[in-house]
N, C-alpha and C. Protein backbone atom coordinates (compact mmCIF):
# COMPACT_ATOMS: atom_id res chain seq x y z
N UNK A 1 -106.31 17.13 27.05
CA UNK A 1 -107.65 16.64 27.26
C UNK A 1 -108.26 17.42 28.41
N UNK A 2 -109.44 18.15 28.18
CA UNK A 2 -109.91 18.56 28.84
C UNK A 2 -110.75 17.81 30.40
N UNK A 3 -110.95 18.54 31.18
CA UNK A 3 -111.54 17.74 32.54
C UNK A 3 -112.37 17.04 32.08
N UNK A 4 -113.45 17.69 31.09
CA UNK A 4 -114.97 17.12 30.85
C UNK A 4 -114.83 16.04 29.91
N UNK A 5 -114.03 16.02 29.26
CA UNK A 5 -113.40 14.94 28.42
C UNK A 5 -112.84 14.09 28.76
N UNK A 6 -112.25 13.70 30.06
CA UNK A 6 -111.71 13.15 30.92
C UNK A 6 -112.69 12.17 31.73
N UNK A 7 -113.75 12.74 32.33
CA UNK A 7 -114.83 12.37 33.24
C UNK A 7 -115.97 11.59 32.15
N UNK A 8 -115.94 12.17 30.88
CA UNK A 8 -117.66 11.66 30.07
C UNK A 8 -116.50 10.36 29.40
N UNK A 9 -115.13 10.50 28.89
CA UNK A 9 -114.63 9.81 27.97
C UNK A 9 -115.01 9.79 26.77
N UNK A 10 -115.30 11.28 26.15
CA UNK A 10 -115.90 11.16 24.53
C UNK A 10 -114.64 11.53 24.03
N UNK A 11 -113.47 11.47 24.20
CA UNK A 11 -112.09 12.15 23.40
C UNK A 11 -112.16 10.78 23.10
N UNK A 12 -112.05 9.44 23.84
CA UNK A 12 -111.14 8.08 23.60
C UNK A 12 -112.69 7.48 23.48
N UNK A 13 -113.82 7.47 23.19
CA UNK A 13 -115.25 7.02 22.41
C UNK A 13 -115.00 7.55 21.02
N UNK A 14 -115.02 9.04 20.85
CA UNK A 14 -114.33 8.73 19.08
C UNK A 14 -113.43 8.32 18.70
N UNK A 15 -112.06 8.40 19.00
CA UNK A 15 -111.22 8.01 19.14
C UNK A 15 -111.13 6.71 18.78
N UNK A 16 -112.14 6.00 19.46
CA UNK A 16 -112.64 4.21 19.47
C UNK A 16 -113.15 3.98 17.68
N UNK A 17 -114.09 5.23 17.50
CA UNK A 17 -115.24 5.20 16.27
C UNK A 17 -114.07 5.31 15.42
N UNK A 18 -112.75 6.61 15.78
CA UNK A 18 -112.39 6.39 14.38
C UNK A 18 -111.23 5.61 13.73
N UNK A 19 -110.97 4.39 15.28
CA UNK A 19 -110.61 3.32 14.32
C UNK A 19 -111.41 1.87 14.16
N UNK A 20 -112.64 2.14 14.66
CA UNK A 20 -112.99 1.33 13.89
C UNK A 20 -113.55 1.45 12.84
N UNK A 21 -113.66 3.15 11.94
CA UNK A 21 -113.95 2.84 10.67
C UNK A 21 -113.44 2.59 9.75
N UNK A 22 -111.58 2.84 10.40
CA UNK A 22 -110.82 2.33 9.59
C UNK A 22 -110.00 1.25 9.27
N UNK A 23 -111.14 0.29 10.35
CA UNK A 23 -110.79 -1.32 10.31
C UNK A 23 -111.90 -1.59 8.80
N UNK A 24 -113.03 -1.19 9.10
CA UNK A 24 -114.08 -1.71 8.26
C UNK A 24 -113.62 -0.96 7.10
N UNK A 25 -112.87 0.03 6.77
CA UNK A 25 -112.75 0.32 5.49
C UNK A 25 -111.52 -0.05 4.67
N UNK A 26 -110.80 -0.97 5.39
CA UNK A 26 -109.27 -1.72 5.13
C UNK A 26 -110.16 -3.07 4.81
N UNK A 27 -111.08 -3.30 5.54
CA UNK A 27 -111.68 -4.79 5.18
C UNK A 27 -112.36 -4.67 4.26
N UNK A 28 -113.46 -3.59 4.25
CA UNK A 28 -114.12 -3.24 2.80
C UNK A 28 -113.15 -3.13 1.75
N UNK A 29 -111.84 -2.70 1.42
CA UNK A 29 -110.92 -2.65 0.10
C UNK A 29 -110.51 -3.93 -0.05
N UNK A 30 -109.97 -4.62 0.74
CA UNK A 30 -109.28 -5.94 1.18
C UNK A 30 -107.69 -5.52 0.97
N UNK A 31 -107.68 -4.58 1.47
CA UNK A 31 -105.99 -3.59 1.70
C UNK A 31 -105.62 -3.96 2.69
N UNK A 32 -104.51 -4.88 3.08
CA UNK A 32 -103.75 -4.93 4.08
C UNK A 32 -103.16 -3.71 4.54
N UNK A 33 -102.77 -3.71 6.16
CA UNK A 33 -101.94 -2.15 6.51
C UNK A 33 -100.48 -2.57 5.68
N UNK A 34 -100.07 -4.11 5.77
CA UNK A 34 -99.01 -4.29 4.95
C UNK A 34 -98.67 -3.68 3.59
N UNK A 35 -99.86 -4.18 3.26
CA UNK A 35 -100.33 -3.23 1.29
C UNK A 35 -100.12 -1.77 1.16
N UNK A 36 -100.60 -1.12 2.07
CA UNK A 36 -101.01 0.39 2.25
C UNK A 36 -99.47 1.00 2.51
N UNK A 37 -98.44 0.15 3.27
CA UNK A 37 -97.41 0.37 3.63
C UNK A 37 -96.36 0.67 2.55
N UNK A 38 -96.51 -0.77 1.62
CA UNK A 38 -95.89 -1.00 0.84
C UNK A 38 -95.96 0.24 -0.32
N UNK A 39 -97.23 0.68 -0.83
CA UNK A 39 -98.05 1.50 -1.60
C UNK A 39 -97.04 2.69 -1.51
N UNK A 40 -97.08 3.32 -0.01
CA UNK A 40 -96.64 4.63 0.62
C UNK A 40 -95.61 4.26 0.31
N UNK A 41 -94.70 3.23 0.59
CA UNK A 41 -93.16 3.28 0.00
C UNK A 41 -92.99 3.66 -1.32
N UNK A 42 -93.50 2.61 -2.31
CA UNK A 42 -93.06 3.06 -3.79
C UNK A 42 -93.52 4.47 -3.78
N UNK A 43 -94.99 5.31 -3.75
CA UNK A 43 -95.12 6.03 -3.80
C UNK A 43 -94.12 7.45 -3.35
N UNK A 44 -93.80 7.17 -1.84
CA UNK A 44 -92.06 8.14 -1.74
C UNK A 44 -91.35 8.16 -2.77
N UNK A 45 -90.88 6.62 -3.21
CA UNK A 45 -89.44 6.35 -4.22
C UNK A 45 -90.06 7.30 -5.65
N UNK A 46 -91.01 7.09 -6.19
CA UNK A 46 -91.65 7.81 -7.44
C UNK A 46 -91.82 9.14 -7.38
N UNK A 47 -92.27 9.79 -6.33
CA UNK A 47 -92.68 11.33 -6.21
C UNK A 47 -91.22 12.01 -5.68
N UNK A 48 -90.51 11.06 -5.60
CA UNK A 48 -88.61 11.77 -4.72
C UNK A 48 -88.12 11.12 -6.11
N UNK A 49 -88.26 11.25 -6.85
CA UNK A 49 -87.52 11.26 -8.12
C UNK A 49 -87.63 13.08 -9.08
N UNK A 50 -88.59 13.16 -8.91
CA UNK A 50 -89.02 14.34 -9.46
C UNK A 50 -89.11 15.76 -8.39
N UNK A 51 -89.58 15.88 -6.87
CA UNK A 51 -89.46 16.90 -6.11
C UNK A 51 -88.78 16.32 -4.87
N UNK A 52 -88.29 17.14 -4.11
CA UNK A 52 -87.94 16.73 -2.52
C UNK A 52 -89.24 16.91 -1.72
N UNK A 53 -89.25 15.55 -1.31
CA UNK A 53 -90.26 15.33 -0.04
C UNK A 53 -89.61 14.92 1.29
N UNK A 54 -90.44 15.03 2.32
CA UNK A 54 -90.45 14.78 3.63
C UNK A 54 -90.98 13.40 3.70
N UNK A 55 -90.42 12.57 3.54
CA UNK A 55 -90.53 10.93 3.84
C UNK A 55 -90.91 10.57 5.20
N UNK A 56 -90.48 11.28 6.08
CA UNK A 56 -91.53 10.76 7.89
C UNK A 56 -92.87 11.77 7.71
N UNK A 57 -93.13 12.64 7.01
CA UNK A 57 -94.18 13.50 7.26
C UNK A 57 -95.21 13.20 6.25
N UNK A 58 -95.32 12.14 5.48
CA UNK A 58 -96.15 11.21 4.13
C UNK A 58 -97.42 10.79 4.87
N UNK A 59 -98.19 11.32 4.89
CA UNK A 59 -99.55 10.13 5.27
C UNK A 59 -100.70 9.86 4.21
N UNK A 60 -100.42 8.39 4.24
CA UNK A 60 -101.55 7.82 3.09
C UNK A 60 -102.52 7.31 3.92
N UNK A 61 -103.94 7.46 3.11
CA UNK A 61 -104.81 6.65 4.23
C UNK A 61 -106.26 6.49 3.50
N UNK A 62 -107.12 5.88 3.44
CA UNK A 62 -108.11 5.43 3.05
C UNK A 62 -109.47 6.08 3.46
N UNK A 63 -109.91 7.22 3.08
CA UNK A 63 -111.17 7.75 3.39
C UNK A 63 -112.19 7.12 2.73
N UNK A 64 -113.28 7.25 3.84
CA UNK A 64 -114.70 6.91 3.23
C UNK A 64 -115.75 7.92 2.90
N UNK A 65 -116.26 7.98 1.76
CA UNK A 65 -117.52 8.91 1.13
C UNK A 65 -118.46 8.11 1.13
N UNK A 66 -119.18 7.63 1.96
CA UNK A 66 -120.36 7.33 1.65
C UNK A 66 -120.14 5.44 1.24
N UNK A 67 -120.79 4.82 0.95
CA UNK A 67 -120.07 3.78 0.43
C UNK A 67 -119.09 3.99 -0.32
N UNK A 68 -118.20 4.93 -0.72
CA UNK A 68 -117.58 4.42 -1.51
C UNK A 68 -115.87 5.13 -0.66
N UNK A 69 -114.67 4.23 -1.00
CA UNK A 69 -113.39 4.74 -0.88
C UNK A 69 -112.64 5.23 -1.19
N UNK A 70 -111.92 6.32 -1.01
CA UNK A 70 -110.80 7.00 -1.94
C UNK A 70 -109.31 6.88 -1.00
N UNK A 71 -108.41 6.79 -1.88
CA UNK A 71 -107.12 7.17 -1.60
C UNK A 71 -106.55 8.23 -1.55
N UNK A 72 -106.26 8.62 0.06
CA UNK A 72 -105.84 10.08 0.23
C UNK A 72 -104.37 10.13 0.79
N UNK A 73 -103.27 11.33 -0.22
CA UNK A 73 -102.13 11.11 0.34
C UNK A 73 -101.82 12.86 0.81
N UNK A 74 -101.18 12.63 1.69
CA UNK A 74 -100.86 14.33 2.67
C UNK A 74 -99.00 13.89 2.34
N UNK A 75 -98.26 14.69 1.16
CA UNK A 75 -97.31 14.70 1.16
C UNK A 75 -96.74 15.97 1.32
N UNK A 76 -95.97 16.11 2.37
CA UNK A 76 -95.20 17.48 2.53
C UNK A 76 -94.01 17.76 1.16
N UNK A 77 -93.93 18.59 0.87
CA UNK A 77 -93.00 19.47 -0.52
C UNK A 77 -92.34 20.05 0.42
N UNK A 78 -90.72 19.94 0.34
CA UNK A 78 -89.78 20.49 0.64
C UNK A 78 -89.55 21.47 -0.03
N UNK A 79 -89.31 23.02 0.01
CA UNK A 79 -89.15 24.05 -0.68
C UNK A 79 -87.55 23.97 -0.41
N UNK A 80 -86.96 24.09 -1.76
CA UNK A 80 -85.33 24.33 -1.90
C UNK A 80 -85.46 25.96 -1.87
N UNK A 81 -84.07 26.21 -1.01
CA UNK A 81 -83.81 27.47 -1.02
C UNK A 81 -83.14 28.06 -2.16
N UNK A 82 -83.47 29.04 -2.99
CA UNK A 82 -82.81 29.76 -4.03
C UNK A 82 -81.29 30.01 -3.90
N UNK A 83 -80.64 30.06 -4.93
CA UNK A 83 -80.05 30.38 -4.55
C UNK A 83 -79.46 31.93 -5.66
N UNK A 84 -78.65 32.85 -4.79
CA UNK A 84 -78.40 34.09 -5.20
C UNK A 84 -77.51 33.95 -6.38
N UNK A 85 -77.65 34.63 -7.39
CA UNK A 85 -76.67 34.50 -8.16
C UNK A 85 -76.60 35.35 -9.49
């Protein structure tokens, strides 16, 4: 954090904004963080059936367009090493 960011406090003012848009947009779905949790689990168990993923590096999360919400997931793909043969 920079000095000036430090002194005005606009790092931890957005910071503030951007959770509270993602209070109002958990209340706008009526998605518990419990729900969202749960979601991201099965979702691991289903997508680690078929490729290797990074299970701590998964982030699901609820963006807003405008009124409206989408479900966004950032799953890391483990690349298997070849092997020589």
């Amino acid at each position: 954090m920079s000095f000036f960011e430090r002194l005005t406090g606009k790092k931890s003012a957005r910071s503030a904004k951007e959770r509270l848009q993602l209070v109002l947009i958990h209340d706008r779905t009526d998605l518990s963080p419990a729900a969202l949790d749960a979601m991201k689990d099965e979702l691991i168990a289903v997508i680690s059936r078929y490729v290797e993923i990074d299970p701590s590096a998964v982030r699901i999360d609820i963006a807003a367009e405008g009124r409206s919400q989408r479900l966004v997931a950032d799953i890391p793909i483990r690349l298997e090493k070849r092997r020589s043969g």
